[in-house]
C-alpha atoms as a PDB file:
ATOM      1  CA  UNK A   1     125.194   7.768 140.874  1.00  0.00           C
ATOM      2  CA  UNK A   2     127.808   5.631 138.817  1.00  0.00           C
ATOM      3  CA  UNK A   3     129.545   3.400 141.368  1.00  0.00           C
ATOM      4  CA  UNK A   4     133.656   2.141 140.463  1.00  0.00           C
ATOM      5  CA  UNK A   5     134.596  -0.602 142.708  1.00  0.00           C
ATOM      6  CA  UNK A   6     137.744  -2.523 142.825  1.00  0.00           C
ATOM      7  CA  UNK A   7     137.891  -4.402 145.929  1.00  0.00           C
ATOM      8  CA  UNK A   8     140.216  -8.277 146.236  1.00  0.00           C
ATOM      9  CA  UNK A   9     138.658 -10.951 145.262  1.00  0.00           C
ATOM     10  CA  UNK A  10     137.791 -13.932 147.333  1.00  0.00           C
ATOM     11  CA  UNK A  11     140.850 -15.507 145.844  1.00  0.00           C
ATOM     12  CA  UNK A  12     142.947 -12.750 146.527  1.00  0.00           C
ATOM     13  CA  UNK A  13     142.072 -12.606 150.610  1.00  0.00           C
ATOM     14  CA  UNK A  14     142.645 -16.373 150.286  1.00  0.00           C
ATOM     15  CA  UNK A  15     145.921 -15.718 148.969  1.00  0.00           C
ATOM     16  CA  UNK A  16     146.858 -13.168 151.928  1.00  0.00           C
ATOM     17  CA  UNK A  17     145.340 -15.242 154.586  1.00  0.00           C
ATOM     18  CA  UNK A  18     147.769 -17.583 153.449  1.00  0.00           C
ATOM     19  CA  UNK A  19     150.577 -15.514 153.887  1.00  0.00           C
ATOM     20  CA  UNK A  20     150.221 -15.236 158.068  1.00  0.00           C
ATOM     21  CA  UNK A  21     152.585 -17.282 159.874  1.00  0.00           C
ATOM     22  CA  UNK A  22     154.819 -17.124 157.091  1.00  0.00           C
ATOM     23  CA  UNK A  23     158.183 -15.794 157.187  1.00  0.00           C
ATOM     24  CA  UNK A  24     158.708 -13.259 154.718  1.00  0.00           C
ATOM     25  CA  UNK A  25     162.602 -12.610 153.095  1.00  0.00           C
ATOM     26  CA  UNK A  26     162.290  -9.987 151.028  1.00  0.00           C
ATOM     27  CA  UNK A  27     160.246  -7.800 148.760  1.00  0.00           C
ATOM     28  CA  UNK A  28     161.291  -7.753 144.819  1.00  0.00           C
ATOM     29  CA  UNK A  29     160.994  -5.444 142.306  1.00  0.00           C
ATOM     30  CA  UNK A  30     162.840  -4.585 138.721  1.00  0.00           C
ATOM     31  CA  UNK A  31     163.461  -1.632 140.675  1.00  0.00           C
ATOM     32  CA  UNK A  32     163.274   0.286 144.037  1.00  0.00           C
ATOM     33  CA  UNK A  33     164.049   3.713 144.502  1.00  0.00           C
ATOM     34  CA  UNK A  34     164.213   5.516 147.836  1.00  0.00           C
ATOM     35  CA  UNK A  35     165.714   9.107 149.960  1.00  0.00           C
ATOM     36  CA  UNK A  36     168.656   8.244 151.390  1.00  0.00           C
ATOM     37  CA  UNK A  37     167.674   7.833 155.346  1.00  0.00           C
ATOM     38  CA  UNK A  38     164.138   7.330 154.250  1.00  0.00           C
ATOM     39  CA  UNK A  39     161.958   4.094 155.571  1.00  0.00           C
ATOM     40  CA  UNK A  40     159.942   4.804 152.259  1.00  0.00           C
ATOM     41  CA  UNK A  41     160.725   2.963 149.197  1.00  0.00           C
ATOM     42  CA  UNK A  42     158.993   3.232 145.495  1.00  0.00           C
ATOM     43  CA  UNK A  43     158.715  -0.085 143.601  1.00  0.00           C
ATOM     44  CA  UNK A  44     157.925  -0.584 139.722  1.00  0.00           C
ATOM     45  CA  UNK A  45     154.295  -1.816 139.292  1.00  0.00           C
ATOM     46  CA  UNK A  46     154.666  -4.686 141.030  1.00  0.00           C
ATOM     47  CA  UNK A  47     156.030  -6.333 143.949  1.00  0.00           C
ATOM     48  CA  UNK A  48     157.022 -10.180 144.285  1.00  0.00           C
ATOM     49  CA  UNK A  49     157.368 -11.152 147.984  1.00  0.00           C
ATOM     50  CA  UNK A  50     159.715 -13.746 148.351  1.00  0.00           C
ATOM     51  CA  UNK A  51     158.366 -15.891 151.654  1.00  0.00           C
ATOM     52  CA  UNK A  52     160.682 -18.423 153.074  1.00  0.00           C
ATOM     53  CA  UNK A  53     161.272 -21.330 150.128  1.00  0.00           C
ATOM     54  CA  UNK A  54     161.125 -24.343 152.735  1.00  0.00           C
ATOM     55  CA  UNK A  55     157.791 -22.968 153.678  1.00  0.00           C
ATOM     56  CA  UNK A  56     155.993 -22.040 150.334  1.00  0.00           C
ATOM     57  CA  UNK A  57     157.338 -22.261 146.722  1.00  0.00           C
ATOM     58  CA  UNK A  58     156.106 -19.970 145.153  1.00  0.00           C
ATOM     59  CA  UNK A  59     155.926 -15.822 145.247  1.00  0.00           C
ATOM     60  CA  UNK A  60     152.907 -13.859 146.245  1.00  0.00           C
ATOM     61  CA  UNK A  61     152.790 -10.916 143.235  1.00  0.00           C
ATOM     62  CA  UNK A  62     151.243  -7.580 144.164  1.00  0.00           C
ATOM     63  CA  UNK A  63     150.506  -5.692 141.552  1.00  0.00           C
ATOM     64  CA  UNK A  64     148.741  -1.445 140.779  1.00  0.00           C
ATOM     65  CA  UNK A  65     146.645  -1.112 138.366  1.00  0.00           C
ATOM     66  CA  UNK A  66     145.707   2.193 137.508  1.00  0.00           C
ATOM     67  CA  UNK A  67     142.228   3.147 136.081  1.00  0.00           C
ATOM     68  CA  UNK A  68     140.331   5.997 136.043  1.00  0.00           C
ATOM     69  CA  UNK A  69     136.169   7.344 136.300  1.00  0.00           C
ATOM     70  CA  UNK A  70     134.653   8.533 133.662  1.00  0.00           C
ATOM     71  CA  UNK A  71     134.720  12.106 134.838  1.00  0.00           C
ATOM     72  CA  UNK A  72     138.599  11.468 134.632  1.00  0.00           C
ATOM     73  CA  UNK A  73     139.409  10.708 138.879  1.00  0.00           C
ATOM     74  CA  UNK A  74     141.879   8.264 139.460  1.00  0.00           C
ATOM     75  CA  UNK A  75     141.662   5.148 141.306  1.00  0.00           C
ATOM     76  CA  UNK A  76     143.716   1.585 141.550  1.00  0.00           C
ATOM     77  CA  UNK A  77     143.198  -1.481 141.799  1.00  0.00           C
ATOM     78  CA  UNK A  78     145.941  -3.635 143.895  1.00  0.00           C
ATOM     79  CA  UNK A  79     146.170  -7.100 142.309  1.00  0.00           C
ATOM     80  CA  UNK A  80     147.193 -10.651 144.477  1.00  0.00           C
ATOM     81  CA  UNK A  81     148.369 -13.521 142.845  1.00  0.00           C
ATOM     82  CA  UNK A  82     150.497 -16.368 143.537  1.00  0.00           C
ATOM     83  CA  UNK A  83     153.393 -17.589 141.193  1.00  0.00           C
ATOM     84  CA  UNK A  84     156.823 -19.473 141.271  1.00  0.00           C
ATOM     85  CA  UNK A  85     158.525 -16.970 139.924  1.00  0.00           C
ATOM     86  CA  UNK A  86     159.113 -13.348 140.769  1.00  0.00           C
ATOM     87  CA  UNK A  87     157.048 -10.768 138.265  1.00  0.00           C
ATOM     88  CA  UNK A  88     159.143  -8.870 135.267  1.00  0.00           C
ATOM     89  CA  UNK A  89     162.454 -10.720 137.057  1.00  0.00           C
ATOM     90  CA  UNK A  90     164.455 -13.070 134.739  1.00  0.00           C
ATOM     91  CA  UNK A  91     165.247 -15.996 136.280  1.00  0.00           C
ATOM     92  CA  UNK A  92     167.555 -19.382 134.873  1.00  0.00           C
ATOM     93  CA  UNK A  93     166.573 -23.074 135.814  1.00  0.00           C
ATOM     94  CA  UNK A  94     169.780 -24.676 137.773  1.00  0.00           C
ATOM     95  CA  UNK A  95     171.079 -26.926 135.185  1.00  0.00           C
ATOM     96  CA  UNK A  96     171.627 -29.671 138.407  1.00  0.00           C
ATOM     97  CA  UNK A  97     167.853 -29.551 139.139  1.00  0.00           C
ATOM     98  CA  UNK A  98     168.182 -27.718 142.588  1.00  0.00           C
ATOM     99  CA  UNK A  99     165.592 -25.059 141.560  1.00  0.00           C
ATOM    100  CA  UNK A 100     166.383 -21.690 140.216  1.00  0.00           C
ATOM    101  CA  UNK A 101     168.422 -18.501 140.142  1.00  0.00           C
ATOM    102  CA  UNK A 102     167.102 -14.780 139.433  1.00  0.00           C
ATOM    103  CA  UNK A 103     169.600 -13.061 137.342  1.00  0.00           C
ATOM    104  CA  UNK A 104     169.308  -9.039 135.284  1.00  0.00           C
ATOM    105  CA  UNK A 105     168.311  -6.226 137.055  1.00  0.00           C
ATOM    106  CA  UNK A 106     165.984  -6.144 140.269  1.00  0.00           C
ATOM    107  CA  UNK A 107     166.379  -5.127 143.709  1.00  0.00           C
ATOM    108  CA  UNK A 108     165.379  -6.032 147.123  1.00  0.00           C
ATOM    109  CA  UNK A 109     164.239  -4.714 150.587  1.00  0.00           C
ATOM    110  CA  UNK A 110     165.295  -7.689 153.124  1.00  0.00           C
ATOM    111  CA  UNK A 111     162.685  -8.405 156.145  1.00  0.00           C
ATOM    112  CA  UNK A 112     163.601 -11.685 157.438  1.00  0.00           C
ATOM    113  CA  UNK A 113     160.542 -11.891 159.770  1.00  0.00           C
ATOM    114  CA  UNK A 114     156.664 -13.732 159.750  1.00  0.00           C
ATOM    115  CA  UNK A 115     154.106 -12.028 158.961  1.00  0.00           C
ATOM    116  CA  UNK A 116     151.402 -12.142 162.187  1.00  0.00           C
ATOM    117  CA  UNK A 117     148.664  -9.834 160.493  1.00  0.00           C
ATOM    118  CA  UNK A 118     147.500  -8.036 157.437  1.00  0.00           C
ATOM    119  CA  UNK A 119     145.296  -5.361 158.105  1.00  0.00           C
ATOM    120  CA  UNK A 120     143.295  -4.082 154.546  1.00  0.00           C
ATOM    121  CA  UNK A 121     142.717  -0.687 154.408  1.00  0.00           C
ATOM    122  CA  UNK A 122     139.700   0.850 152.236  1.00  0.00           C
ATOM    123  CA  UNK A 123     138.828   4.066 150.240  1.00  0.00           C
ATOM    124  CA  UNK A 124     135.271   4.944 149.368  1.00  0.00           C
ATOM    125  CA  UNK A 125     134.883   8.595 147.918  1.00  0.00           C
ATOM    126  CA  UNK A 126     132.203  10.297 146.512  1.00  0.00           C
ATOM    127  CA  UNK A 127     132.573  13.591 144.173  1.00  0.00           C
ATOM    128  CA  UNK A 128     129.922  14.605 142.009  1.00  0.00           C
ATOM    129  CA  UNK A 129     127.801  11.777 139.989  1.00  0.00           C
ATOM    130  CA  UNK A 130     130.491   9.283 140.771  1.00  0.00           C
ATOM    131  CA  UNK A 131     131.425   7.386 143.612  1.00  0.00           C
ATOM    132  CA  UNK A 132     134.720   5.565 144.126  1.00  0.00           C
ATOM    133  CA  UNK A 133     134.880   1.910 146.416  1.00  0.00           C
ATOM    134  CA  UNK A 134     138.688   0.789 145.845  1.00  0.00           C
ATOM    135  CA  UNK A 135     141.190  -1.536 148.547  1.00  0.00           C
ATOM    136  CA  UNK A 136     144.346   1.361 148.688  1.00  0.00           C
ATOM    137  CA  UNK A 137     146.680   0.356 151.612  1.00  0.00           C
ATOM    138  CA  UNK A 138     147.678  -3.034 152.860  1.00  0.00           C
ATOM    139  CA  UNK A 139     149.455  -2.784 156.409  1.00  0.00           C
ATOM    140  CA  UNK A 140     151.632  -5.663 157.266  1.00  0.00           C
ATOM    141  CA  UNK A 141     152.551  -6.832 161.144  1.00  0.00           C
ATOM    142  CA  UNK A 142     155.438  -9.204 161.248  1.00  0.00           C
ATOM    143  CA  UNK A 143     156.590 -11.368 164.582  1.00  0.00           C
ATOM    144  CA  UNK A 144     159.719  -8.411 165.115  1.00  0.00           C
ATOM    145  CA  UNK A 145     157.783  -5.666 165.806  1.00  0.00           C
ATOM    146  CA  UNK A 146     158.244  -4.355 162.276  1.00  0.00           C
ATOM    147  CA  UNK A 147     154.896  -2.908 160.667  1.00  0.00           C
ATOM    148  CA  UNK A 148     154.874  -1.895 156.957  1.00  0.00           C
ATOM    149  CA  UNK A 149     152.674  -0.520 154.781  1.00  0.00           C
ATOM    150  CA  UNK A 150     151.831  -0.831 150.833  1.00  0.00           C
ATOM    151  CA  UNK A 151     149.817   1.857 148.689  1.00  0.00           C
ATOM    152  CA  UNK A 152     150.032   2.864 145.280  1.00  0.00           C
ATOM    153  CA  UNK A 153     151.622   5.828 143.829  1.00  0.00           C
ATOM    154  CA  UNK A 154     150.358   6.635 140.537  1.00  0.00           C
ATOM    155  CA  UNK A 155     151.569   3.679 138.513  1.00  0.00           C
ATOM    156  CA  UNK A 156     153.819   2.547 140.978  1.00  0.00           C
ATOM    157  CA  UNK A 157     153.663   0.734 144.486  1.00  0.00           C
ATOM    158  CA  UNK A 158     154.771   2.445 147.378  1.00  0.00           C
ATOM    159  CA  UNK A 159     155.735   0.812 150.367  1.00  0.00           C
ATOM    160  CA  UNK A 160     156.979   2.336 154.240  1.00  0.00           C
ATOM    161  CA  UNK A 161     158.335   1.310 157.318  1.00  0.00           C
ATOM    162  CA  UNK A 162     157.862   4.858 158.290  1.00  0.00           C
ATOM    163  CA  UNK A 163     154.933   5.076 161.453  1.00  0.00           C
ATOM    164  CA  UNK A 164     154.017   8.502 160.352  1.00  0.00           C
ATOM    165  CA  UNK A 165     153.645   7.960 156.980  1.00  0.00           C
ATOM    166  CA  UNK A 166     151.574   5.043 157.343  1.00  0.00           C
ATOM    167  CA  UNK A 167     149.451   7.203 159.247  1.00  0.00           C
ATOM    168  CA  UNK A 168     149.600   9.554 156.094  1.00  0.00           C
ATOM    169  CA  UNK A 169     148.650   6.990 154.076  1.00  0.00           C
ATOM    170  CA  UNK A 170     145.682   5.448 155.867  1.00  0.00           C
ATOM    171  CA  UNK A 171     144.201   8.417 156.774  1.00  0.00           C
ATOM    172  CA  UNK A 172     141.681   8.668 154.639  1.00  0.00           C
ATOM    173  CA  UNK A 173     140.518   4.945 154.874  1.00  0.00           C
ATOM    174  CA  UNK A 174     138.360   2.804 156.855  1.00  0.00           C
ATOM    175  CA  UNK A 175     139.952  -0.520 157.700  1.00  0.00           C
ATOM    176  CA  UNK A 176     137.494  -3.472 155.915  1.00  0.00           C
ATOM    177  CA  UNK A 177     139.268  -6.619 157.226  1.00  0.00           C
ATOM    178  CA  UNK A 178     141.771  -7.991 159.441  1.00  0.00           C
ATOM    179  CA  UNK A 179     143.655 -11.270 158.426  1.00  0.00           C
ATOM    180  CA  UNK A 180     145.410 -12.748 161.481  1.00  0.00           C
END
């Protein structure tokens, strides 16, 4: 049996763990589309959270990567990386030397709490010859009660407030770590 595995990298849970006890603005993205009423929103390919400047300068990049078995079944693999600017957002240096502004198209979703825990959510399938190991659905707990989950979609990221659909979209998963 052909195992695919794409689970984060030491690196990458070092770069989460990092993230607790952090306040977290916002989520970027070149663009964000949602229902009107929905707590759902669909992001490009990647997803730059913004964390509070005074605390950490620099943005924590999420990123889907879509790949597929060799019998043709899909599968992703969520990138983490850290880096002082937002992803496929232009930005313009202050000519004063204060730091930076983002400028062209991109859109936000505002949080404006910390982040408490990060709960890593895991799928491991097996159809056939193949068998699929892959990290699908982050769940993050911030300090207001709010709880959101991000997943892929395709080629896109996917990301809810919604309590029902993060139910929907853990699922089929086991939970592999906790980060508090």
């Amino acid at each position: 049996m052909k195992i695919f595995r794409e689970r984060l990298s030491d690196e990458e849970l070092s770069i989460l763990k990092g993230m607790i006890g952090l306040e977290l603005n916002g989520i970027l993205s070149p663009k964000v589309d949602t229902k009107y009423g929905s707590q759902t929103y669909t992001l490009d390919d990647s997803a730059s959270f913004s964390l509070n400047q005074l605390q950490k300068k620099s943005y924590v990049i999420f990123t889907n990567h879509h790949k597929e078995t060799d019998m043709g079944d899909d599968y992703w693999k969520l990138s983490v990386e850290e880096l002082k600017h937002p992803k496929n957002i232009g930005y313009e240096n202050d000519e004063y030397g204060y730091g930076y502004a983002l400028t062209g198209n991109f859109a936000g979703i505002h949080i404006w709490s910390t982040i408490n825990k990060i709960e890593i959510y895991t799928v491991d399938l097996s159809e056939y010859e193949e068998k699929l190991e892959y990290d699908a659905v982050l769940v993050f707990h911030f300090e207001n009660g709010l709880k959101i989950a991000m997943s892929h979609l395709v080629f896109l990221i996917e990301i809810s407030s919604d309590p029902e659909k993060i139910n929907q979209m853990t699922e089929n998963c086991s939970e592999k770590f906790v980060l508090e």
